[in-house]
Protein backbone atom coordinates (compact mmCIF):
# COMPACT_ATOMS: atom_id res chain seq x y z
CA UNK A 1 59.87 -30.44 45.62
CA UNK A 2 56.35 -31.90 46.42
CA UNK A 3 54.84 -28.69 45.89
CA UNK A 4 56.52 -28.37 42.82
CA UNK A 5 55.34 -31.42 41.17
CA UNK A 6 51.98 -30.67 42.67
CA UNK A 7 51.79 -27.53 41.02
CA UNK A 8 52.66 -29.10 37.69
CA UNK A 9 50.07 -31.62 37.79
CA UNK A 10 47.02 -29.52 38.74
CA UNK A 11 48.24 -27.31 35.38
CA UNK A 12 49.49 -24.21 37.86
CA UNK A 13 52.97 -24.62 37.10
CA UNK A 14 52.64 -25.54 33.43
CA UNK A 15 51.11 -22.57 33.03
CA UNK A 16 53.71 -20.55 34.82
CA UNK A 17 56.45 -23.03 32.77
CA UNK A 18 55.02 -22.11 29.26
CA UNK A 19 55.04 -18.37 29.55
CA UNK A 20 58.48 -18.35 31.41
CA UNK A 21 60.26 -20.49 29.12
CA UNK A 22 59.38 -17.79 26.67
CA UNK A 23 60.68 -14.99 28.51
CA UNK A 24 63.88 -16.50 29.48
CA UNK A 25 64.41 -17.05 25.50
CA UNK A 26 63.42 -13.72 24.63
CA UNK A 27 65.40 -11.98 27.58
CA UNK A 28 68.39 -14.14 26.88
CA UNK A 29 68.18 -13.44 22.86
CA UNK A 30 66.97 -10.15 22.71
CA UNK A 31 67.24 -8.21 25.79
CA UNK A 32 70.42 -8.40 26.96
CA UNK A 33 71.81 -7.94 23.15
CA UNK A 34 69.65 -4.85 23.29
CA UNK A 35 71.28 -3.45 26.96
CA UNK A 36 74.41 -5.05 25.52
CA UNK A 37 74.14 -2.07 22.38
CA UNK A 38 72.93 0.40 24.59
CA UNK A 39 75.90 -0.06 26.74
CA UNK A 40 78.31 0.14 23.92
CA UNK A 41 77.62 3.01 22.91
CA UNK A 42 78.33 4.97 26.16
CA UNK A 43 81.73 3.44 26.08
CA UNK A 44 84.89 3.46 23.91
CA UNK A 45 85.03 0.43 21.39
CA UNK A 46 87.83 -0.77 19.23
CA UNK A 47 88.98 -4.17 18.16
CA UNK A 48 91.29 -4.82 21.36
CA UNK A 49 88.29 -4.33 23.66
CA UNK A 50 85.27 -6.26 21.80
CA UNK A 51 85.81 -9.29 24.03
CA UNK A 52 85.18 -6.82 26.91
CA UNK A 53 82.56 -5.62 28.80
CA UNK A 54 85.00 -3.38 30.94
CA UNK A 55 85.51 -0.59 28.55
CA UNK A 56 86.25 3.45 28.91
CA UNK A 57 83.45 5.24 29.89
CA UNK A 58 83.28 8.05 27.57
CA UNK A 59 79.32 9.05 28.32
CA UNK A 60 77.41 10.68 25.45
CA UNK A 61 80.89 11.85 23.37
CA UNK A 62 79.63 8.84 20.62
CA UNK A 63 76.69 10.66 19.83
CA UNK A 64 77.82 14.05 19.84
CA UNK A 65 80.87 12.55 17.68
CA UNK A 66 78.27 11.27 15.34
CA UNK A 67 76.51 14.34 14.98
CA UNK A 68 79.35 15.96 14.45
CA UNK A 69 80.13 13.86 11.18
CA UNK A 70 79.00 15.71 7.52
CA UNK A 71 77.53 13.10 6.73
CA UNK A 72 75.11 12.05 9.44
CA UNK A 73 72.99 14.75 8.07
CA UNK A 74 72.31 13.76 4.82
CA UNK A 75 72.02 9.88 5.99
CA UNK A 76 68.85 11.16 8.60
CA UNK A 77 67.41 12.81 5.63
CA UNK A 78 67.72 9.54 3.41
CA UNK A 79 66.51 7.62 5.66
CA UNK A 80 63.31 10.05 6.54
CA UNK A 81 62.77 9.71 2.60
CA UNK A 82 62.89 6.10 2.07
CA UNK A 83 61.06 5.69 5.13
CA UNK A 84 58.05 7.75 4.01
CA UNK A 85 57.97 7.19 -0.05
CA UNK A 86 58.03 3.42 1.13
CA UNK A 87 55.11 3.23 3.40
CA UNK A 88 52.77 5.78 1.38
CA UNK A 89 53.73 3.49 -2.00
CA UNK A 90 53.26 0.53 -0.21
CA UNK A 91 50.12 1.71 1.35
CA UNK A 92 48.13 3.20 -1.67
CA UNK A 93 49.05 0.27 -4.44
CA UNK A 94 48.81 -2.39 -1.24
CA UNK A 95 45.11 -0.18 -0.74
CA UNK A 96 44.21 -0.35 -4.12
CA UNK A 97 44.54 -4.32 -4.78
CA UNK A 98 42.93 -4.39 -1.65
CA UNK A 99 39.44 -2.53 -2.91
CA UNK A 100 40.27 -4.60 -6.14
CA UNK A 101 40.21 -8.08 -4.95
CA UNK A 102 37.24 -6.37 -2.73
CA UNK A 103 35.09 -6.90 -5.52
CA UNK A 104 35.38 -10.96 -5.02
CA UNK A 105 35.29 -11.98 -8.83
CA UNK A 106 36.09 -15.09 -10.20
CA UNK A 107 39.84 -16.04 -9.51
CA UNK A 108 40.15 -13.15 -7.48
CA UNK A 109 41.74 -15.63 -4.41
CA UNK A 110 44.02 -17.05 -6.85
CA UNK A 111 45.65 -14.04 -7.99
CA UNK A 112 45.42 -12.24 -4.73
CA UNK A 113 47.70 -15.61 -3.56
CA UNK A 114 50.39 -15.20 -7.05
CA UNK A 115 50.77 -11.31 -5.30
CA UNK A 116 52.63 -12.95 -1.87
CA UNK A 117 55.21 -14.29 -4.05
CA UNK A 118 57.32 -10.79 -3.33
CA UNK A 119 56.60 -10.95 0.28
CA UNK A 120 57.78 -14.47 1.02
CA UNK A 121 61.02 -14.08 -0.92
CA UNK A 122 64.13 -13.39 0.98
CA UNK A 123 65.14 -9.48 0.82
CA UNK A 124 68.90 -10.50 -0.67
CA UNK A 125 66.99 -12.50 -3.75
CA UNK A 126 64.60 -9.50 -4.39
CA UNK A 127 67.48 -7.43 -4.52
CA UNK A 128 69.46 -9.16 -7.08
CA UNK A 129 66.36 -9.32 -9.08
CA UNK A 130 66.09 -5.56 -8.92
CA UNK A 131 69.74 -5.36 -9.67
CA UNK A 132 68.97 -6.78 -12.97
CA UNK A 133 65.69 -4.73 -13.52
CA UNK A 134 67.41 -1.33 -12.63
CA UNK A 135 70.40 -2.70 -14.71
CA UNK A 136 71.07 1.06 -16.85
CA UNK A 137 72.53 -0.71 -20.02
CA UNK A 138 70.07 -3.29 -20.30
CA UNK A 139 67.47 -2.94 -17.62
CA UNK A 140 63.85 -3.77 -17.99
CA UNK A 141 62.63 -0.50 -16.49
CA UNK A 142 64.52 1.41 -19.21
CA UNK A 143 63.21 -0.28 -21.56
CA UNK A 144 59.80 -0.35 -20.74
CA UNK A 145 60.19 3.87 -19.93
CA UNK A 146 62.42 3.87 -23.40
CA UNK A 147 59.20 2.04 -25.29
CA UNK A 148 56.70 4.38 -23.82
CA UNK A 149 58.51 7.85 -24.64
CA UNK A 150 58.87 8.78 -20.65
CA UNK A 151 62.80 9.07 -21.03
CA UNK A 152 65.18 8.85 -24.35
CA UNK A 153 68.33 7.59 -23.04
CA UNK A 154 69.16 4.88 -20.26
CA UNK A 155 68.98 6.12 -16.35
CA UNK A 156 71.86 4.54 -14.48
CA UNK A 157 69.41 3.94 -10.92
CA UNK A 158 72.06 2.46 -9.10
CA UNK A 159 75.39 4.63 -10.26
CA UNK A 160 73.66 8.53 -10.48
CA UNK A 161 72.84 9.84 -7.03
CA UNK A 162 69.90 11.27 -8.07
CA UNK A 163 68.00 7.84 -8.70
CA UNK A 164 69.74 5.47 -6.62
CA UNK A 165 67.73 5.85 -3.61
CA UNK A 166 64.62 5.23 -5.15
CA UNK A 167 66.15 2.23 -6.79
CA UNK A 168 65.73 1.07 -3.29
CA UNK A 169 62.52 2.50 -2.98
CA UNK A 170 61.21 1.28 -6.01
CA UNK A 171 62.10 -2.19 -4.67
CA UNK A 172 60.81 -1.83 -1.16
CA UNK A 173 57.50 -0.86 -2.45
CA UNK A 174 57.38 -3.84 -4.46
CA UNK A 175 58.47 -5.71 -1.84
CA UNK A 176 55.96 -4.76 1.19
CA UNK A 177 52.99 -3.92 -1.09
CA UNK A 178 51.51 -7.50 -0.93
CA UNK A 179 51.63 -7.30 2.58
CA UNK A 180 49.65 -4.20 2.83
CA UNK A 181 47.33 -4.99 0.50
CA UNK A 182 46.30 -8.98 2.70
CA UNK A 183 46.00 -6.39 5.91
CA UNK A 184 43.99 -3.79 4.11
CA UNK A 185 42.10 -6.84 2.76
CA UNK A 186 41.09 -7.97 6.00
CA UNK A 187 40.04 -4.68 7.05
CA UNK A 188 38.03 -4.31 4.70
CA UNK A 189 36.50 -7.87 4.98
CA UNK A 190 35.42 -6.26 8.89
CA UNK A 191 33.32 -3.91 7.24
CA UNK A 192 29.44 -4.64 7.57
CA UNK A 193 28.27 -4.38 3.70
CA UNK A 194 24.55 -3.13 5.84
CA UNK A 195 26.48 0.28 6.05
CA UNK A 196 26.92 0.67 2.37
CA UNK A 197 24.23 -0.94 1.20
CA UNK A 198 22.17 2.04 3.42
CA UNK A 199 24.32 4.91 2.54
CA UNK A 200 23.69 3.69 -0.88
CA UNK A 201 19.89 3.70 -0.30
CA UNK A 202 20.58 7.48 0.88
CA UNK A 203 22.34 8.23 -2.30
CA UNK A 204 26.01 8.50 -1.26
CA UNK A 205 28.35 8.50 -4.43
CA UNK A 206 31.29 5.94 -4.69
CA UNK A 207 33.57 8.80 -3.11
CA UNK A 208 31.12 9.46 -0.40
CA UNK A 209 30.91 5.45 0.69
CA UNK A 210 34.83 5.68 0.81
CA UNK A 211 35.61 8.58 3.26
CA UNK A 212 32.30 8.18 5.35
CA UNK A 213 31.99 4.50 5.72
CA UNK A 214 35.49 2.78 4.43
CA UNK A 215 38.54 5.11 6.11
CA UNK A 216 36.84 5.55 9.25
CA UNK A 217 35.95 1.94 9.79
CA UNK A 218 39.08 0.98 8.44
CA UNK A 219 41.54 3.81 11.34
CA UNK A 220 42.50 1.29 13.63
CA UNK A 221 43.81 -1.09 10.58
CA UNK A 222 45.47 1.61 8.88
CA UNK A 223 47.31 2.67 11.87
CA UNK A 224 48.66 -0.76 12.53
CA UNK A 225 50.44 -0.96 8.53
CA UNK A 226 51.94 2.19 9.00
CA UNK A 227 53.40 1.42 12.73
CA UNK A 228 54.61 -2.41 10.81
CA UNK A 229 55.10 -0.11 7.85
CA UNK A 230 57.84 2.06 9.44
CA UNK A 231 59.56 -1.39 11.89
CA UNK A 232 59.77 -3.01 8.99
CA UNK A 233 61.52 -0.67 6.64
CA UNK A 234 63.78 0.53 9.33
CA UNK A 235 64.91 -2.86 9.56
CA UNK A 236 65.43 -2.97 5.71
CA UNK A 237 68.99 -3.99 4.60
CA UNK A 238 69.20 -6.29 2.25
CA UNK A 239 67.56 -4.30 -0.42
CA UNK A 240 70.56 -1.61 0.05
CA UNK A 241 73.23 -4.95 0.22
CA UNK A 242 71.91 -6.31 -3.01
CA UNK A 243 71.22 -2.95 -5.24
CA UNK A 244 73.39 0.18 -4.25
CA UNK A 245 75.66 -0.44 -1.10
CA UNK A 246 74.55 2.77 -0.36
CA UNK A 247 76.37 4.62 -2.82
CA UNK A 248 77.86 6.40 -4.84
CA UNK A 249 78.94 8.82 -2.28
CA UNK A 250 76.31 8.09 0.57
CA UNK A 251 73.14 8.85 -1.57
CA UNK A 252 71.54 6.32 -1.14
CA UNK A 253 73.02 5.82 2.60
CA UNK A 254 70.32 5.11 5.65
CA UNK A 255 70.80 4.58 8.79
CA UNK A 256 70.13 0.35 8.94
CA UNK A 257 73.16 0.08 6.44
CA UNK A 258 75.58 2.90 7.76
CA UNK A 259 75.10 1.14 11.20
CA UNK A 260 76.33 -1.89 9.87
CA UNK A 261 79.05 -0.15 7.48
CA UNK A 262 80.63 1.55 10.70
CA UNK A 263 80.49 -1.79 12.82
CA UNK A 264 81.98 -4.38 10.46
CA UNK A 265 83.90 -2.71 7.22
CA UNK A 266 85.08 0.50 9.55
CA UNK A 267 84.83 -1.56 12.87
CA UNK A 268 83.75 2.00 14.89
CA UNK A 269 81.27 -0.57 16.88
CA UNK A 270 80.70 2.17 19.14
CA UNK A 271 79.37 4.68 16.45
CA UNK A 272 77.22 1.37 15.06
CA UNK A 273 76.12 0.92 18.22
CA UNK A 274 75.03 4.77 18.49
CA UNK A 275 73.04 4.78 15.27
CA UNK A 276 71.45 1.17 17.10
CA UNK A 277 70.04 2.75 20.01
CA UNK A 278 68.41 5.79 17.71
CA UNK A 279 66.67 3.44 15.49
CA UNK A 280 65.65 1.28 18.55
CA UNK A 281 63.66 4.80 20.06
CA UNK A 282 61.95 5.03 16.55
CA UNK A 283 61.14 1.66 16.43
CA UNK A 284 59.76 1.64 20.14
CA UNK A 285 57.56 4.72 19.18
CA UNK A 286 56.11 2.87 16.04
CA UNK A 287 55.50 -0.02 18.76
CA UNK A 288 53.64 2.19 20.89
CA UNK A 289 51.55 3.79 17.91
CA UNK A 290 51.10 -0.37 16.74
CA UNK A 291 50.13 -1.41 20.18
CA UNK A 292 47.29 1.47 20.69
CA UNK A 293 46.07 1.03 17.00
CA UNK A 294 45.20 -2.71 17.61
CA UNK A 295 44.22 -2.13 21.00
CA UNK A 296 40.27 -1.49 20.64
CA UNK A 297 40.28 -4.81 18.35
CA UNK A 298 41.83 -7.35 20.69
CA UNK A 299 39.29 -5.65 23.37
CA UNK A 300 36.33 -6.12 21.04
């Protein structure tokens, strides 16, 4: 007990304190939910058995089950699209404010600031706003589309299966696209202006500057959005709560949503739990990619 004290008053064991008290919170919160899912969804789950960690063993029949299901195709492929349209629209508006408020004129902090409004709202109250906006009868889109001779009659984005799933994506852009661009902007903030102000000397165009000097200086930044780009919208459900449910008929079904759907309206938990575990790989991969993207700037 003497050593213990000890230890805490010459700062050894305070030190040890404040980084185990975080692991214990993290393991307790996070980890053993997370061996808790992967567990589940080697066994066989129904309402009777929740309560239970002693369940049938049934070994990888959940997964081939799931795969086995007509619609866990089309799902994958919904959820490959709104994955990618959302991080390249995110990533070339949230690029181009970026190179905009780049230019540093007057009020350009102020309205950079108005842009976080999206990204500080919760997901649920962006989605009911989009509910409105997408709205086919009375919609603002349609009207502004209506007004500028793009379409003649009303688009129903959350009923017709060909638009509702980029209803969501329209919204998920709008939604992560501030968040890109304050990254992007402090990127690009990193960026010696010596570099352009020489490749200017040398007569490099605009274009040039950009893909000689910008993009490469800018890799290890750009890899870190699109690993946060892709964790992030995986995780995405409220949009799909607030706008389509994932209908009509699954087309605008992902995986995030259908996990939850299966758990708690069709209470398969195991099958939930399946569709878990493959986002958690994806997410771990994106991890990885995040972790050796930043890696060379924590170093340096």
């Amino acid at each position: 007990m003497k050593k213990i004290l000890s230890s805490v008053k010459d700062g050894t064991g305070f030190d040890i304190g404040l980084v185990l008290l975080p692991l214990v919170f993290l393991f307790v919160m996070s980890g053993l939910p997370l061996v808790y899912n992967v567990v589940m969804s080697f066994q066989e789950v129904d309402m009777f058995s929740l309560g239970s960690f002693a369940r049938p063993f049934v070994g990888f029949k959940n997964y081939v089950d799931l795969f086995a299901q007509p619609e866990t195709r089309p799902i994958l492929f919904n959820t490959a699209l709104f994955v990618s349209a959302s991080i390249a629209g995110q990533f070339v508006i949230g690029f181009g404010l970026a190179l905009f408020f780049w230019m540093n004129f007057p009020g350009a902090s102020w309205l950079r600031g108005l842009f976080l409004v999206s990204w500080v709202m919760p997901g649920l109250v962006v989605g009911a706003i989009w509910n409105w906006i997408l709205s086919g009868d009375f919609g603002v889109l349609n009207f502004f589309l209506r007004e500028l001779g793009i379409i003649d009659g009303n688009i129903f984005w959350r009923s017709d299966p060909h638009y509702s799933l980029w209803a969501v994506v329209i919204a998920n852009i709008w939604l992560g696209t501030s968040f890109n661009m304050i990254l992007l902007s402090v990127g690009l903030s990193g960026i010696p202006k010596d570099l352009y102000e020489a490749a200017e000397l040398d007569g490099a165009t605009m274009l040039q500057r950009f893909f000689t000097i910008t993009l490469p200086m800018m890799r290890s930044t750009i890899g870190a959005i699109v690993a946060l780009g892709l964790i992030f919208t995986l995780q995405q459900f409220d949009l799909f709560a607030g706008i389509t449910s994932g209908g009509p008929n699954n087309s605008s079904n992902v995986t995030q949503y259908w996990a939850w759907d299966l758990s708690f309206r069709q209470y398969d938990f195991a099958k939930g739990a399946t569709i878990s575990v493959l986002m958690i790989i994806f997410v771990m991969i994106a991890s990885v990619v995040y972790v050796r993207s930043t890696r060379h700037e924590v170093r340096g």
